[in-house]
N, C-alpha and C. Protein backbone atom coordinates (compact mmCIF):
# COMPACT_ATOMS: atom_id res chain seq x y z
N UNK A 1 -30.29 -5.86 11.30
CA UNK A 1 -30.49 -4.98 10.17
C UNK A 1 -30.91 -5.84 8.99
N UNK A 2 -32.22 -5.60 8.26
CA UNK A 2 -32.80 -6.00 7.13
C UNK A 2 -31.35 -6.68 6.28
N UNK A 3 -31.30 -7.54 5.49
CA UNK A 3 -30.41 -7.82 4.25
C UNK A 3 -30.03 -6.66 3.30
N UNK A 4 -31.42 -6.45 2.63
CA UNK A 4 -31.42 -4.79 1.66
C UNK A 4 -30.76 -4.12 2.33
N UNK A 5 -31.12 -3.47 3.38
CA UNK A 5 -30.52 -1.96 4.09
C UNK A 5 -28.86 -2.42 4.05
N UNK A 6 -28.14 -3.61 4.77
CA UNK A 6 -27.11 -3.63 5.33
C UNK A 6 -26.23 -3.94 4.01
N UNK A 7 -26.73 -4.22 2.32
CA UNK A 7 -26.11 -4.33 1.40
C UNK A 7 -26.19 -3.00 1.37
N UNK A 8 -27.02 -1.67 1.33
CA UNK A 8 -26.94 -0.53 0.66
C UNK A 8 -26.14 0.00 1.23
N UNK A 9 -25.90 0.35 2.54
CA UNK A 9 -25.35 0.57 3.74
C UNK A 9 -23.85 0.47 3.26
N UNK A 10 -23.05 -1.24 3.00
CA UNK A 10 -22.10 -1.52 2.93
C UNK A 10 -21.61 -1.31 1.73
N UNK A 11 -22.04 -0.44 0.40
CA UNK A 11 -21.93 -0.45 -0.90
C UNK A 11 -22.08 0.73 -0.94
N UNK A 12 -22.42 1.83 0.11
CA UNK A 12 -22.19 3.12 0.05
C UNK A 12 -21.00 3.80 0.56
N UNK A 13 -20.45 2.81 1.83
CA UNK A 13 -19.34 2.89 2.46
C UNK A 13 -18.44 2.39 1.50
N UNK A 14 -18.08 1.35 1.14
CA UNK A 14 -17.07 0.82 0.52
C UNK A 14 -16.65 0.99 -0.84
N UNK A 15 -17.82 1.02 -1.85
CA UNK A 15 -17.61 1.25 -3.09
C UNK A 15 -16.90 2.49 -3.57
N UNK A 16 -16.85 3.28 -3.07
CA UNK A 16 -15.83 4.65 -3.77
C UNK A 16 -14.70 4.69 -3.27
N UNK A 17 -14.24 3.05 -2.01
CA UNK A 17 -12.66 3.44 -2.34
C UNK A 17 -12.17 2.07 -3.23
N UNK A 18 -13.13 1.53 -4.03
CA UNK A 18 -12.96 0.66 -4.98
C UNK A 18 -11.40 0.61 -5.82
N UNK A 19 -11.61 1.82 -6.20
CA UNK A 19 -9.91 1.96 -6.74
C UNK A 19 -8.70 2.45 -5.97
N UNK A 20 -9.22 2.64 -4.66
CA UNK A 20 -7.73 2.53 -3.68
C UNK A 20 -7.50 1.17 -3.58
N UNK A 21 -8.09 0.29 -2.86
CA UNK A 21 -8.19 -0.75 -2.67
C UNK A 21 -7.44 -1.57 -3.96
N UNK A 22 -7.98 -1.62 -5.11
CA UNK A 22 -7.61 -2.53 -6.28
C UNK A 22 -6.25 -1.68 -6.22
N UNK A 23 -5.71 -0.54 -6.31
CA UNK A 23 -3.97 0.20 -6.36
C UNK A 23 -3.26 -0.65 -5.35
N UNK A 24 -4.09 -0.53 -3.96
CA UNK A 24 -3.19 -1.41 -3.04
C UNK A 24 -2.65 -2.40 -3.21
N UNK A 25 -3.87 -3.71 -3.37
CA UNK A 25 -3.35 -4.88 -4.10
C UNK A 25 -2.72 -5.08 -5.30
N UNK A 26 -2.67 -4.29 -6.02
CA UNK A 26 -2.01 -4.60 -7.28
C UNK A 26 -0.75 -3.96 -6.90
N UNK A 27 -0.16 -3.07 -6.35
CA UNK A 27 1.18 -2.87 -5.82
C UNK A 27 1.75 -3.86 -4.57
N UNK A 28 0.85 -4.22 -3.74
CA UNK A 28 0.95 -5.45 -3.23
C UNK A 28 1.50 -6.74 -3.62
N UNK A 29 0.55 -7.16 -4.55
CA UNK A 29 0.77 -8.96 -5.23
C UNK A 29 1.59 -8.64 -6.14
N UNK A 30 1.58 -7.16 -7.05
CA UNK A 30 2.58 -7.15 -8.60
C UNK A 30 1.64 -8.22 -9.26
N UNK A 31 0.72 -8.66 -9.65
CA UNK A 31 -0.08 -8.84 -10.42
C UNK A 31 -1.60 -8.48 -10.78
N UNK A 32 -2.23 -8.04 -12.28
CA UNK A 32 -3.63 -7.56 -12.57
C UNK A 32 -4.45 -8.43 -11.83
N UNK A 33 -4.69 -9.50 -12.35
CA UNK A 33 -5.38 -10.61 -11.80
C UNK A 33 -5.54 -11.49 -10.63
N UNK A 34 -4.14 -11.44 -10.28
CA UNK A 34 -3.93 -11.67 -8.67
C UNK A 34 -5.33 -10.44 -7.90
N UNK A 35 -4.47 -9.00 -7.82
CA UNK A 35 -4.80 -8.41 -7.09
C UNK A 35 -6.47 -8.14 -7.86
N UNK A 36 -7.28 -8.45 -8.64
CA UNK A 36 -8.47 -8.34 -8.86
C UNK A 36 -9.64 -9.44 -7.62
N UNK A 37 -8.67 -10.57 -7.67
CA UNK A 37 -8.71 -11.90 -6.88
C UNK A 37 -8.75 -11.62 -5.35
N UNK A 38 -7.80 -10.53 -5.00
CA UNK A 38 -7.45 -10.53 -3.55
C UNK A 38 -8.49 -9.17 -3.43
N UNK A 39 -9.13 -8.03 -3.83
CA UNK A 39 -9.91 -7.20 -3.17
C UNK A 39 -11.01 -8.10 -3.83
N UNK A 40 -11.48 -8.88 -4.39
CA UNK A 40 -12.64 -9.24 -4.37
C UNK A 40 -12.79 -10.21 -2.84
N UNK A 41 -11.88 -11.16 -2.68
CA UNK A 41 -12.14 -11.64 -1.63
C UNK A 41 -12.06 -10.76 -0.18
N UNK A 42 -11.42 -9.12 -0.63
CA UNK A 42 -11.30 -8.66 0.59
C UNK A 42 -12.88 -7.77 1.00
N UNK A 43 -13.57 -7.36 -0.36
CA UNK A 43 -14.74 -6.88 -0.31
C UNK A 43 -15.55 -7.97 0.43
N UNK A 44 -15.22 -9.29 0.13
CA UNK A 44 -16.17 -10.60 0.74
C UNK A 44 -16.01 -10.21 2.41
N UNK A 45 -14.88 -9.87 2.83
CA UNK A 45 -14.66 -10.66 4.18
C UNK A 45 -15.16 -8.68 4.62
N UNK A 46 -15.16 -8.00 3.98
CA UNK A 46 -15.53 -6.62 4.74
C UNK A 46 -17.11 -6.83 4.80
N UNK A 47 -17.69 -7.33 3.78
CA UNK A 47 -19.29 -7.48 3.92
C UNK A 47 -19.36 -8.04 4.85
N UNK A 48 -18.73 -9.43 5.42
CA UNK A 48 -19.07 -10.25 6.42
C UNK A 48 -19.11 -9.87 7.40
N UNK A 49 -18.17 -9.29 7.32
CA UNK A 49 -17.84 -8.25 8.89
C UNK A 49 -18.31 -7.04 9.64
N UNK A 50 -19.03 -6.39 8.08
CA UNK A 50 -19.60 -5.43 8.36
C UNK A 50 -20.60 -5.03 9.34
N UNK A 51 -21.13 -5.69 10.19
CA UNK A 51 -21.74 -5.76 11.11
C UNK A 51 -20.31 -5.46 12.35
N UNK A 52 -19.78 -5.19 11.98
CA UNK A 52 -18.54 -4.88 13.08
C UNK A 52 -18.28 -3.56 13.13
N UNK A 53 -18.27 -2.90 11.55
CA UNK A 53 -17.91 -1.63 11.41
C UNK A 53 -18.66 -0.95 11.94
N UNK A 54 -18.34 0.07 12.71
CA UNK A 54 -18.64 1.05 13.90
C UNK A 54 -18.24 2.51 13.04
N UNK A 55 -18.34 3.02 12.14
CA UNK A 55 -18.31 4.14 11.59
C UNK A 55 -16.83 4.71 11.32
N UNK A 56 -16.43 5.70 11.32
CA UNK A 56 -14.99 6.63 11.17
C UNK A 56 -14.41 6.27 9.57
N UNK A 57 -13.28 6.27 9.44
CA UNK A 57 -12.68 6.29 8.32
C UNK A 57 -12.70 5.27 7.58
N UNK A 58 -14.02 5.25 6.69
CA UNK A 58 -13.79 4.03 5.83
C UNK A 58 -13.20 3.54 5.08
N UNK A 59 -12.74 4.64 4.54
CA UNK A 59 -11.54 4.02 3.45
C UNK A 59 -10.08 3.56 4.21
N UNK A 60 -9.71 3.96 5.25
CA UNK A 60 -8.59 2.85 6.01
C UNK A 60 -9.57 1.95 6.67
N UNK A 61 -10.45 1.43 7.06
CA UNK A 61 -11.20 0.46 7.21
C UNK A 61 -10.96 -0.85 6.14
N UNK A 62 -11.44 -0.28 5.34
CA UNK A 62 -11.36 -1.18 4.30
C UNK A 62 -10.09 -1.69 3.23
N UNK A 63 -9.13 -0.59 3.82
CA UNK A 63 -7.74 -0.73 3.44
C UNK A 63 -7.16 -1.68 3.93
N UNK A 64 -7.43 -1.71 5.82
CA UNK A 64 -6.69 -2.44 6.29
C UNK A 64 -7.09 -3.63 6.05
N UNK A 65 -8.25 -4.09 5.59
CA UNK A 65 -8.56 -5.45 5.09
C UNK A 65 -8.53 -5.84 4.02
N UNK A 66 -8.04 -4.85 3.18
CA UNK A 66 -7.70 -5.24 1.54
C UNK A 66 -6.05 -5.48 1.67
N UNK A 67 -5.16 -4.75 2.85
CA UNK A 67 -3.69 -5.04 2.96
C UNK A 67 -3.97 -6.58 3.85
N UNK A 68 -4.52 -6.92 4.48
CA UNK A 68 -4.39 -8.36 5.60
C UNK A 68 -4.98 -9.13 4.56
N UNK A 69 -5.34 -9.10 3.28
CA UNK A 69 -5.76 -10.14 2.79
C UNK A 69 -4.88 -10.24 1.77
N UNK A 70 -4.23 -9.32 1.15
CA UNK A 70 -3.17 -9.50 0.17
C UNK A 70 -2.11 -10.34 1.14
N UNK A 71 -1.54 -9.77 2.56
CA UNK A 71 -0.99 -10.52 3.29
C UNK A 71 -1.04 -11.67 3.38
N UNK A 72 -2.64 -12.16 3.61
CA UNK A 72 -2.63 -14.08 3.75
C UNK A 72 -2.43 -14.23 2.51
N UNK A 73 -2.21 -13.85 1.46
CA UNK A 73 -2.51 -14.32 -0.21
C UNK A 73 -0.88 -14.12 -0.71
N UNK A 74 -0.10 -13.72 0.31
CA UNK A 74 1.05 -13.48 0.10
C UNK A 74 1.78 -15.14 0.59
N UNK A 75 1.08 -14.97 1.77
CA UNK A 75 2.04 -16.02 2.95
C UNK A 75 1.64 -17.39 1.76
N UNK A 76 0.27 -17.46 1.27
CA UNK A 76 -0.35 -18.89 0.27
C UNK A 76 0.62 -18.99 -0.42
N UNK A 77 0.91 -17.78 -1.17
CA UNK A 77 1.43 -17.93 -3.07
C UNK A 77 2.38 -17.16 -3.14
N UNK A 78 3.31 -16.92 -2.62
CA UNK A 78 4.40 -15.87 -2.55
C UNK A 78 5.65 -15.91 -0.88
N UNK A 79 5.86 -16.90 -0.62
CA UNK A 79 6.64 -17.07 0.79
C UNK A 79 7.89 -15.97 0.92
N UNK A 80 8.00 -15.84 -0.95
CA UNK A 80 9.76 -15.35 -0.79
C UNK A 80 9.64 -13.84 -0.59
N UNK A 81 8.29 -13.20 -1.08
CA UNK A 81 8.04 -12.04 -1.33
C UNK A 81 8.09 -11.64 0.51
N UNK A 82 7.96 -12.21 1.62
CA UNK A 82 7.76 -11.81 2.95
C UNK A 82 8.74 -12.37 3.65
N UNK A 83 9.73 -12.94 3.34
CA UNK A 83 11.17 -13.65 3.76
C UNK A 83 11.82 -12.81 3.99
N UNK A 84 11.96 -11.69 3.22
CA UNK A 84 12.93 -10.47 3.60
C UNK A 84 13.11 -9.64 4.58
N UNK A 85 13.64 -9.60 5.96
CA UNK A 85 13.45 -9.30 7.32
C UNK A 85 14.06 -7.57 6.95
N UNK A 86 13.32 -6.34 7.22
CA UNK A 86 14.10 -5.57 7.44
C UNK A 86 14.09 -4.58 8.39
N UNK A 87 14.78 -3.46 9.06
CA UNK A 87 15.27 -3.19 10.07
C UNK A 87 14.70 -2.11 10.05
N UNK A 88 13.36 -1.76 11.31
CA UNK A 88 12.67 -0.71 11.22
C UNK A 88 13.33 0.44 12.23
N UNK A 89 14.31 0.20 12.47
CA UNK A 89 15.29 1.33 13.46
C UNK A 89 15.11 2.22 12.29
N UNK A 90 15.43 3.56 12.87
CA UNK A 90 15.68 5.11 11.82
C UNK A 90 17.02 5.08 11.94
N UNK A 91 17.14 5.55 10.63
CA UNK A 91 18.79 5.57 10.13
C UNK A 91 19.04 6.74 9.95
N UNK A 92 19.91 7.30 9.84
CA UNK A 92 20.12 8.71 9.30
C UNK A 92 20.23 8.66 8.42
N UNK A 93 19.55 9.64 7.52
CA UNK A 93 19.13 10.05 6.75
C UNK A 93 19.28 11.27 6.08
N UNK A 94 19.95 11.44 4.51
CA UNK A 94 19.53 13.11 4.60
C UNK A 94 18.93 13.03 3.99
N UNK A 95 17.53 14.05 4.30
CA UNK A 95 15.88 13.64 3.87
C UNK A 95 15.94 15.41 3.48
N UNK A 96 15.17 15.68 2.16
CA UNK A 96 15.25 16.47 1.43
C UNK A 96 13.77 16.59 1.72
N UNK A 97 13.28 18.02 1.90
CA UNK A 97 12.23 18.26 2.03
C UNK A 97 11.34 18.28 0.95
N UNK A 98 11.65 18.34 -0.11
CA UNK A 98 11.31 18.27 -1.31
C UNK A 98 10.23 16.74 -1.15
N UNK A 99 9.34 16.27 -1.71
CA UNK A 99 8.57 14.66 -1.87
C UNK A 99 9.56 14.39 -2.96
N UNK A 100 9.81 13.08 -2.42
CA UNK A 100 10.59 12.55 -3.76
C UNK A 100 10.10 11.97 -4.52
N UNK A 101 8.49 11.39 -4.52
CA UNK A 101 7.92 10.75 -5.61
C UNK A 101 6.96 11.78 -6.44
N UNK A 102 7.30 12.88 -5.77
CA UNK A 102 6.76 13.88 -6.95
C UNK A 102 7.52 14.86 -7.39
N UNK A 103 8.67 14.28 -7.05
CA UNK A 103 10.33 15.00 -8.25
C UNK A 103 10.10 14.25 -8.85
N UNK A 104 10.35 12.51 -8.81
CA UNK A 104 10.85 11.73 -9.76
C UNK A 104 9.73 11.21 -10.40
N UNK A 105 8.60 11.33 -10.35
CA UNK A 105 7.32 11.19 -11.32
C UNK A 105 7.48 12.50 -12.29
N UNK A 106 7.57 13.96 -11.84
CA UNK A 106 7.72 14.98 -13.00
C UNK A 106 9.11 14.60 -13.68
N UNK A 107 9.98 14.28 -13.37
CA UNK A 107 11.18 13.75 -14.15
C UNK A 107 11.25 12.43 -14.74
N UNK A 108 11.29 11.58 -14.01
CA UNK A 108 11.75 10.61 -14.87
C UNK A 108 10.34 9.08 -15.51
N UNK A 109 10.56 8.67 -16.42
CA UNK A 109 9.64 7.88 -16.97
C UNK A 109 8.73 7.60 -15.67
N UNK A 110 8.18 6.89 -16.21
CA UNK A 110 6.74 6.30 -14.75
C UNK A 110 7.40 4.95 -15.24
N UNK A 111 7.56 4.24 -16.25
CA UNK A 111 7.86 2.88 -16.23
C UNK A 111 9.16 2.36 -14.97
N UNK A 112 9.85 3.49 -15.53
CA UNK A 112 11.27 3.17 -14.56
C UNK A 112 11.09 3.35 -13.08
N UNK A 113 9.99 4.15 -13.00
CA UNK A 113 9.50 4.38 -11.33
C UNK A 113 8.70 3.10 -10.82
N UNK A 114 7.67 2.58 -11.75
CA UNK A 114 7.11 1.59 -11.54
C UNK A 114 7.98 0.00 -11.44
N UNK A 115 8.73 0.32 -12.19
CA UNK A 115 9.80 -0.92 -12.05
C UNK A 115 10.64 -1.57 -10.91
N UNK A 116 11.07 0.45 -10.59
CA UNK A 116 11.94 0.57 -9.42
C UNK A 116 10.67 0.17 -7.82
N UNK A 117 9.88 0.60 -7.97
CA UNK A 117 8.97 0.41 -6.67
C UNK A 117 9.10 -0.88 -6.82
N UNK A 118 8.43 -2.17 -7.87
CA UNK A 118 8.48 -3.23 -7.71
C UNK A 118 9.62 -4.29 -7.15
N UNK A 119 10.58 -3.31 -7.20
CA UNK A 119 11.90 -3.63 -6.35
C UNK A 119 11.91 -3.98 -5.41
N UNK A 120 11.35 -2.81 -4.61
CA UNK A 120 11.70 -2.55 -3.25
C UNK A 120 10.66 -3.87 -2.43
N UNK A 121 11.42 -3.72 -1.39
CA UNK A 121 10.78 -4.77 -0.07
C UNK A 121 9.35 -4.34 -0.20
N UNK A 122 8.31 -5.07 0.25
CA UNK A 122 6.67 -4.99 0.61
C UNK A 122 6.27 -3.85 1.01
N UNK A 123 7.50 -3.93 2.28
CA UNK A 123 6.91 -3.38 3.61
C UNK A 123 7.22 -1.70 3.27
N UNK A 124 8.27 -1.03 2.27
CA UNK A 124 8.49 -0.06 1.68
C UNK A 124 7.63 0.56 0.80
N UNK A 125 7.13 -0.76 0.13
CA UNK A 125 6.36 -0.70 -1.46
C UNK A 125 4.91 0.20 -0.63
N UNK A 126 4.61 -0.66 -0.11
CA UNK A 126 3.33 -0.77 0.32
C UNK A 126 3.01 0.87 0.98
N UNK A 127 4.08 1.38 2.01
CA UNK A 127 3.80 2.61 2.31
C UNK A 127 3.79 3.70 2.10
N UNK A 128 5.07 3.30 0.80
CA UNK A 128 5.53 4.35 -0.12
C UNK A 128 3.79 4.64 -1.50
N UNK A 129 3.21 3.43 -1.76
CA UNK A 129 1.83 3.70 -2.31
C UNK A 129 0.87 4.08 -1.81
N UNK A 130 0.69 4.10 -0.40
CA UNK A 130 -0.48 4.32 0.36
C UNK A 130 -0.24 6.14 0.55
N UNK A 131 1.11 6.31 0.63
CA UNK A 131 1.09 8.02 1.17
C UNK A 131 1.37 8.54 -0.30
N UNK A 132 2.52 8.27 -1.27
CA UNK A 132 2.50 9.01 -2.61
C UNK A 132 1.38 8.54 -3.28
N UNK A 133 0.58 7.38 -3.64
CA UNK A 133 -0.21 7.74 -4.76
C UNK A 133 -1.86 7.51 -3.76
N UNK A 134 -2.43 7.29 -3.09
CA UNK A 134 -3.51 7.07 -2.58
C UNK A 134 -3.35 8.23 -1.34
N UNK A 135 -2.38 9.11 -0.91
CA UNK A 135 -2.41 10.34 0.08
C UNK A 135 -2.76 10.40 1.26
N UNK A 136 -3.01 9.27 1.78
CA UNK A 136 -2.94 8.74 3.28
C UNK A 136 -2.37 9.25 3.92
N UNK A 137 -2.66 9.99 5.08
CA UNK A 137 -1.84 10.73 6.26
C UNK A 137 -1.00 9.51 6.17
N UNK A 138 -0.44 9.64 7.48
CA UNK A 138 0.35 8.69 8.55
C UNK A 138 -0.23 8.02 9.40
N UNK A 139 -1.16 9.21 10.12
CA UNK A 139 -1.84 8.37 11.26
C UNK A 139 -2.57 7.19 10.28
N UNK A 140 -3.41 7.53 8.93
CA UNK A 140 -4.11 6.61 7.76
C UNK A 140 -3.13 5.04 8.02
N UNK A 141 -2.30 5.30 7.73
CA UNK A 141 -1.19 3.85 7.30
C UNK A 141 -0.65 3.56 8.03
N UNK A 142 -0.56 4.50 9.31
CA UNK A 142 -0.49 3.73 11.15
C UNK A 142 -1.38 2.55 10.86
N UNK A 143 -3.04 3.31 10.99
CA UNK A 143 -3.85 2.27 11.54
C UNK A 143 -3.98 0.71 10.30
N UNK A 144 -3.95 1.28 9.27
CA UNK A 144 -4.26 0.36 8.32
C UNK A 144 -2.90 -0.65 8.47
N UNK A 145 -1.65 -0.25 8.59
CA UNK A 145 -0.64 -1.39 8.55
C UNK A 145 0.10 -1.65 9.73
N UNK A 146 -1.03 -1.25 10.73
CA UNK A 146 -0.74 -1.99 12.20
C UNK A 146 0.80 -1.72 12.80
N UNK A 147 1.00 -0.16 12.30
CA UNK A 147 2.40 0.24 12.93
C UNK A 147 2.50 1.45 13.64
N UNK A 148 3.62 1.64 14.70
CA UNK A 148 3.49 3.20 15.16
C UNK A 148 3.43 4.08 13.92
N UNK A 149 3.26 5.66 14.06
CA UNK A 149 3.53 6.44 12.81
C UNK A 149 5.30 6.62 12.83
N UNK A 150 6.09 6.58 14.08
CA UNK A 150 8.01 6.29 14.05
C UNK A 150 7.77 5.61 12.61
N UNK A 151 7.76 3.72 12.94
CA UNK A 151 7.79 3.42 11.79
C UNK A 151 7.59 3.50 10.25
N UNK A 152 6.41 3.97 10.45
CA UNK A 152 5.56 4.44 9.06
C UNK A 152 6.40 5.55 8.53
N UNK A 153 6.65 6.69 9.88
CA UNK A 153 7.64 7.96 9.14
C UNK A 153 9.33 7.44 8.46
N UNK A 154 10.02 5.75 9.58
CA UNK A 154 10.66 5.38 8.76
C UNK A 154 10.96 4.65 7.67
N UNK A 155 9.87 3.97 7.45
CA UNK A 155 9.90 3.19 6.36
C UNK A 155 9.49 4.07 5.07
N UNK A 156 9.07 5.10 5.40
CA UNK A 156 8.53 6.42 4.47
C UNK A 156 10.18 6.58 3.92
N UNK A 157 11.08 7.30 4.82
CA UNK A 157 12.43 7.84 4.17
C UNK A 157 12.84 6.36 3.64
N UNK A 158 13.20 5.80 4.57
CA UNK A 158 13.95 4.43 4.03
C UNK A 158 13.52 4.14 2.24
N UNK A 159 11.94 4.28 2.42
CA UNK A 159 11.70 3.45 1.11
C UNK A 159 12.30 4.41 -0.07
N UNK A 160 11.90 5.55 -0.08
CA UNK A 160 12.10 6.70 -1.16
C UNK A 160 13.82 6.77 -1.33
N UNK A 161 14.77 6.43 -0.59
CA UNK A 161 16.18 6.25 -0.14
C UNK A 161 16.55 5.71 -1.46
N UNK A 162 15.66 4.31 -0.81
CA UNK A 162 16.46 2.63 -1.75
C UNK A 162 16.19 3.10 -3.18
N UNK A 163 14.78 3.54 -3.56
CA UNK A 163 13.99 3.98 -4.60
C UNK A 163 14.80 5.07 -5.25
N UNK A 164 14.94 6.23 -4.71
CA UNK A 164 15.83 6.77 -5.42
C UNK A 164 17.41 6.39 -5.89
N UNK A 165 17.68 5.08 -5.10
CA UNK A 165 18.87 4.66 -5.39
C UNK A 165 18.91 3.65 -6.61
N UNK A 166 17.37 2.80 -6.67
CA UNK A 166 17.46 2.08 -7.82
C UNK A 166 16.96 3.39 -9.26
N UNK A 167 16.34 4.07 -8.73
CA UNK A 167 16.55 5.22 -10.10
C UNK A 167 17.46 5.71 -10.88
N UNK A 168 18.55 6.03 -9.69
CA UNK A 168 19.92 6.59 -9.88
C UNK A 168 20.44 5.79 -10.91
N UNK A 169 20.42 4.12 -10.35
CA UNK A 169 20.84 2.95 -10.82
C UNK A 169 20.73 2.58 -12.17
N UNK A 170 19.57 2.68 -11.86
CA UNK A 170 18.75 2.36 -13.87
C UNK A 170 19.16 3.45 -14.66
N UNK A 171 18.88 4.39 -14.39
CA UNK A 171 19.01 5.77 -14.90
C UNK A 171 20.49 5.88 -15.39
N UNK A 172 20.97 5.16 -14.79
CA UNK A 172 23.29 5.49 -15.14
C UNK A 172 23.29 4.56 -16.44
N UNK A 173 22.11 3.08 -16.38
CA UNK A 173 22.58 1.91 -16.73
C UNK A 173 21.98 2.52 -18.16
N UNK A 174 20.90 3.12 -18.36
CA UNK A 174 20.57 2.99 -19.48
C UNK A 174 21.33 4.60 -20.68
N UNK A 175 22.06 5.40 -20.11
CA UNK A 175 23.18 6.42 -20.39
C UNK A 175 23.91 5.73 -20.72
């Protein structure tokens, strides 16, 4: 494929999930500039590759290589942030049918929500942003974070759990 064509090609696909991508990483790394750093290099390695991409869902396409590159950029500059082992068994749960990040976004500050996410483990953070603020099915954040949807559905309750527990938390502390 010509140079021209396979830039237009790859800049028609990729560019409009420009700002999923930059949300990912920046809830990812917890930094502006970091995560400006990590989808630019992840746009690099999707161009390269792009001769691979075979069509379907581009925007988890390009997710999953904007999350595997925040990953290596994690393991470089961040060891402690992926040290934290946690336990993808399902727990019981009492899971309120209600979404809980769209109770506690109409209720309570966004700072204190944003604070509280930055809390939580990666592997929580990360899925809990991909389905509440970017709306990713499951099967979406199956494929993109290389897990059954079991997991994905538990790390879904789990995360919103802890999250509503550091809300609770903050929320008592500052009363």
């Amino acid at each position: 494929m010509p140079e021209e064509s396979k830039t237009a090609q790859f800049e028609a696909i990729a560019l409009p999930h420009f700002g999923a991508a930059y949300n990912l990483a920046r809830w990812l790394v917890r930094d502006d500039h970091d995560a400006e750093d990590v989808v630019q290099e992840a746009y690099l390695r999707a161009f390269k590759f792009f001769g691979g991409y075979r069509g379907g869902d581009s925007r988890s396409w390009l997710l999953t290589i904007v999350r595997n590159t925040c990953y290596t950029w994690l393991q470089q500059n961040w060891t402690r942030e992926l040290s934290e082992p946690i336990d993808d068994k399902l727990d019981e749960l009492g899971i309120s049918t209600e979404n809980p990040e769209t109770i506690l976004l109409q209720t309570v500050d966004s700072k204190l929500v944003r604070l509280a996410l930055e809390e939580l483990p990666i592997e929580f953070r990360e899925v809990l942003i991909m389905r509440g603020m970017e709306d990713l099915s499951y099967k979406q954040i199956s494929t993109i974070a290389d897990l059954p949807i079991g997991t994905v559905m538990s790390r879904l309750a789990r995360g919103r759990k802890r999250l509503r527990e550091l809300l609770v938390s903050r929320m008592s502390k500052e009363t």
